[in-house]
C-alpha atoms as a PDB file:
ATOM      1  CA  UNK A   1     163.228 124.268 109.176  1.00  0.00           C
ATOM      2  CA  UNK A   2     162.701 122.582 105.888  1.00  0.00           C
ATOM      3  CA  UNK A   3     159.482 123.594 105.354  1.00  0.00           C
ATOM      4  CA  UNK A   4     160.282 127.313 106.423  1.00  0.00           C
ATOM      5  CA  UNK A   5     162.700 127.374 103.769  1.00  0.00           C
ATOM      6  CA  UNK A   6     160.058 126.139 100.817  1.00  0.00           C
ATOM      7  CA  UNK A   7     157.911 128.348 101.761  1.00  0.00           C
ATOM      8  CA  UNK A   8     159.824 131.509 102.116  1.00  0.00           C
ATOM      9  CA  UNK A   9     161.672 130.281  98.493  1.00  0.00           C
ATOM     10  CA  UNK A  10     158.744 129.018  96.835  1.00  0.00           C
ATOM     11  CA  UNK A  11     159.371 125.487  96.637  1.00  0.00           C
ATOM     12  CA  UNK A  12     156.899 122.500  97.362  1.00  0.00           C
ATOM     13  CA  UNK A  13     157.855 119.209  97.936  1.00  0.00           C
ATOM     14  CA  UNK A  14     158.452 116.993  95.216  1.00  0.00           C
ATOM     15  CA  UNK A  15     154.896 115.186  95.128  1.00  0.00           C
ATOM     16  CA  UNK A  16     153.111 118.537  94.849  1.00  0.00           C
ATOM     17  CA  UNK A  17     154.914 119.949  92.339  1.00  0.00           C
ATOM     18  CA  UNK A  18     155.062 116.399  90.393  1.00  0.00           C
ATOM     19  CA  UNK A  19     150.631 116.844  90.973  1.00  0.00           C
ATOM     20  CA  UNK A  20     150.619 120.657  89.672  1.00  0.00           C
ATOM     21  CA  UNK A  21     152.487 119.448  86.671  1.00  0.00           C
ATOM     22  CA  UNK A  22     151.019 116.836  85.529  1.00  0.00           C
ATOM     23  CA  UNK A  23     147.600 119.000  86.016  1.00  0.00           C
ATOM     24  CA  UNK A  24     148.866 121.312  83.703  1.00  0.00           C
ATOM     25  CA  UNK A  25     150.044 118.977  81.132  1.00  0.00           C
ATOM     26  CA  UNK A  26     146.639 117.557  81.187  1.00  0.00           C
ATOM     27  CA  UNK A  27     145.070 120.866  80.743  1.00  0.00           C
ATOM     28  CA  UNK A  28     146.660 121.332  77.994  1.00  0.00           C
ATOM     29  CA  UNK A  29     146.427 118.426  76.540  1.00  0.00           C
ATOM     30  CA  UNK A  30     142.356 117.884  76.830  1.00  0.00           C
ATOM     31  CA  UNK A  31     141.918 121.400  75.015  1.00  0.00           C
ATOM     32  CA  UNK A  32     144.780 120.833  71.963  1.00  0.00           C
ATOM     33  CA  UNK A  33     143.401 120.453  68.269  1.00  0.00           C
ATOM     34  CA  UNK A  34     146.101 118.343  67.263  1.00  0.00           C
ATOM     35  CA  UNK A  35     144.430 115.141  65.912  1.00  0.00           C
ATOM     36  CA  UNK A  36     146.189 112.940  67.926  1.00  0.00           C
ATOM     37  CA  UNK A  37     145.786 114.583  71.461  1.00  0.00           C
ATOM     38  CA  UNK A  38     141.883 114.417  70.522  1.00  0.00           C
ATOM     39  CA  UNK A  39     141.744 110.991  70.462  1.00  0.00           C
ATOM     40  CA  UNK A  40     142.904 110.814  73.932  1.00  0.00           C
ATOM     41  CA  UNK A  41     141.456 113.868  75.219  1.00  0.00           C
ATOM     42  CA  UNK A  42     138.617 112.114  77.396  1.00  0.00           C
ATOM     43  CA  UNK A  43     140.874 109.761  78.835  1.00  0.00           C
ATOM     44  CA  UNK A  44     143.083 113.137  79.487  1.00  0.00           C
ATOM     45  CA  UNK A  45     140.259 114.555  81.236  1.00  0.00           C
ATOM     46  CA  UNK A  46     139.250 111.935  83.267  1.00  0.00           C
ATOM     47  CA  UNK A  47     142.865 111.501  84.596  1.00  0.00           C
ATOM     48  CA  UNK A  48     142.459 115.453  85.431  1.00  0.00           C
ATOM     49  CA  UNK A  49     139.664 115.156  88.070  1.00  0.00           C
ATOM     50  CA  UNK A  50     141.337 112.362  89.673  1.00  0.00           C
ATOM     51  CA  UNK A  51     144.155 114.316  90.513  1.00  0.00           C
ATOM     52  CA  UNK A  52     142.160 117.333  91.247  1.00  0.00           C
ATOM     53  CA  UNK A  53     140.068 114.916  93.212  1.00  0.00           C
ATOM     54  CA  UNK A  54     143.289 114.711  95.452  1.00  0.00           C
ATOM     55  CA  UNK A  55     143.619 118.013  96.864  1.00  0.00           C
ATOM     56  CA  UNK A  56     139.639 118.976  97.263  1.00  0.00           C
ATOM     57  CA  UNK A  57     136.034 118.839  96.226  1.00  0.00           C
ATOM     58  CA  UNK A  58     136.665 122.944  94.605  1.00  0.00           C
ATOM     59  CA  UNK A  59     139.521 122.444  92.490  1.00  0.00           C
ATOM     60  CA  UNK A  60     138.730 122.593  88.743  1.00  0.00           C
ATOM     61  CA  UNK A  61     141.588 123.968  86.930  1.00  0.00           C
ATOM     62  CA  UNK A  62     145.742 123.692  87.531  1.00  0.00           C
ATOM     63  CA  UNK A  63     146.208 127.279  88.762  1.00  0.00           C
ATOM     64  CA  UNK A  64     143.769 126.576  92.000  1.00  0.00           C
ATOM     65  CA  UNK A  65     145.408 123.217  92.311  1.00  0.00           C
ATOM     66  CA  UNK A  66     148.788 125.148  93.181  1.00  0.00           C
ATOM     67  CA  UNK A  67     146.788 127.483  95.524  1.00  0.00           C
ATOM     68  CA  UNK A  68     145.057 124.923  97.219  1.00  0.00           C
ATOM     69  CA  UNK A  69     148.511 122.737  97.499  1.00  0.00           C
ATOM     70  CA  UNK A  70     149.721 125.833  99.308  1.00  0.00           C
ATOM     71  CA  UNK A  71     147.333 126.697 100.977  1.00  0.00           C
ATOM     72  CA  UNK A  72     147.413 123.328 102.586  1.00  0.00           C
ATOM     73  CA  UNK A  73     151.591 123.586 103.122  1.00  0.00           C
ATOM     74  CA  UNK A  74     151.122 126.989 105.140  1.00  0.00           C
ATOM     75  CA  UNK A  75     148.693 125.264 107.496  1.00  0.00           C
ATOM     76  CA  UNK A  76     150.851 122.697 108.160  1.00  0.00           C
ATOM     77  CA  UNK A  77     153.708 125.268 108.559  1.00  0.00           C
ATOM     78  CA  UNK A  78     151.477 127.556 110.835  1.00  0.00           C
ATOM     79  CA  UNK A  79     150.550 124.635 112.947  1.00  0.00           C
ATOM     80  CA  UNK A  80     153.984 123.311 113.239  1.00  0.00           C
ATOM     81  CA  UNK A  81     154.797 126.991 114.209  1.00  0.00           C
ATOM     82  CA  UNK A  82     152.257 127.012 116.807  1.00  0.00           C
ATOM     83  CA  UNK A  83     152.828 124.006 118.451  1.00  0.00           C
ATOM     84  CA  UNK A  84     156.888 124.768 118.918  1.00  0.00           C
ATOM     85  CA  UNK A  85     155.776 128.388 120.601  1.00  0.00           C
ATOM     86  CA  UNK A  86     153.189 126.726 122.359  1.00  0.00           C
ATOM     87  CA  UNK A  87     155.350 124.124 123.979  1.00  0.00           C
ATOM     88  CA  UNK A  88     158.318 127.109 124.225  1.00  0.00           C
ATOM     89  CA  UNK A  89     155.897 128.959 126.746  1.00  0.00           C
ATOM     90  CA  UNK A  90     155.122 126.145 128.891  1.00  0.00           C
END
């Protein structure tokens, strides 16, 4: 029921949208010209494919990190959904 609700809302649990955030932050702050953020901007990066590195091998920016992140939460959902009609009709 939960999950039928973030989905049909929008809303991912809290340790996805906690990964798509930071993701974006990162983005943004490997590419900023502000002198300080360049000094770190390597270390930013590096932190960036480790989180990508979470959700799959294809994931390269923050916007296909959020599709992949639901992708994956609809095939749990659709599974879960499966199984309950599945053990409904026997």
């Amino acid at each position: 029921m939960v999950n039928d609700c973030q989905v049909s809302f929008g809303f991912l649990p809290a340790k996805s949208q906690i990964l798509i955030r930071t993701a974006s932050f990162l983005q943004r702050f490997a590419v900023s010209e502000n002198n300080l953020c360049l000094l770190f901007a390597n270390d930013a990066r590096q932190q960036l494919q480790s989180v990508f590195m979470q959700v799959g091998d294809n994931v390269r920016a923050a916007h296909q990190l959020c599709s992949a992140v639901f992708a994956k939460l609809f095939a749990v959902i659709y599974s879960l959904t499966v199984t309950v009609t599945e053990s409904r009709n026997n």
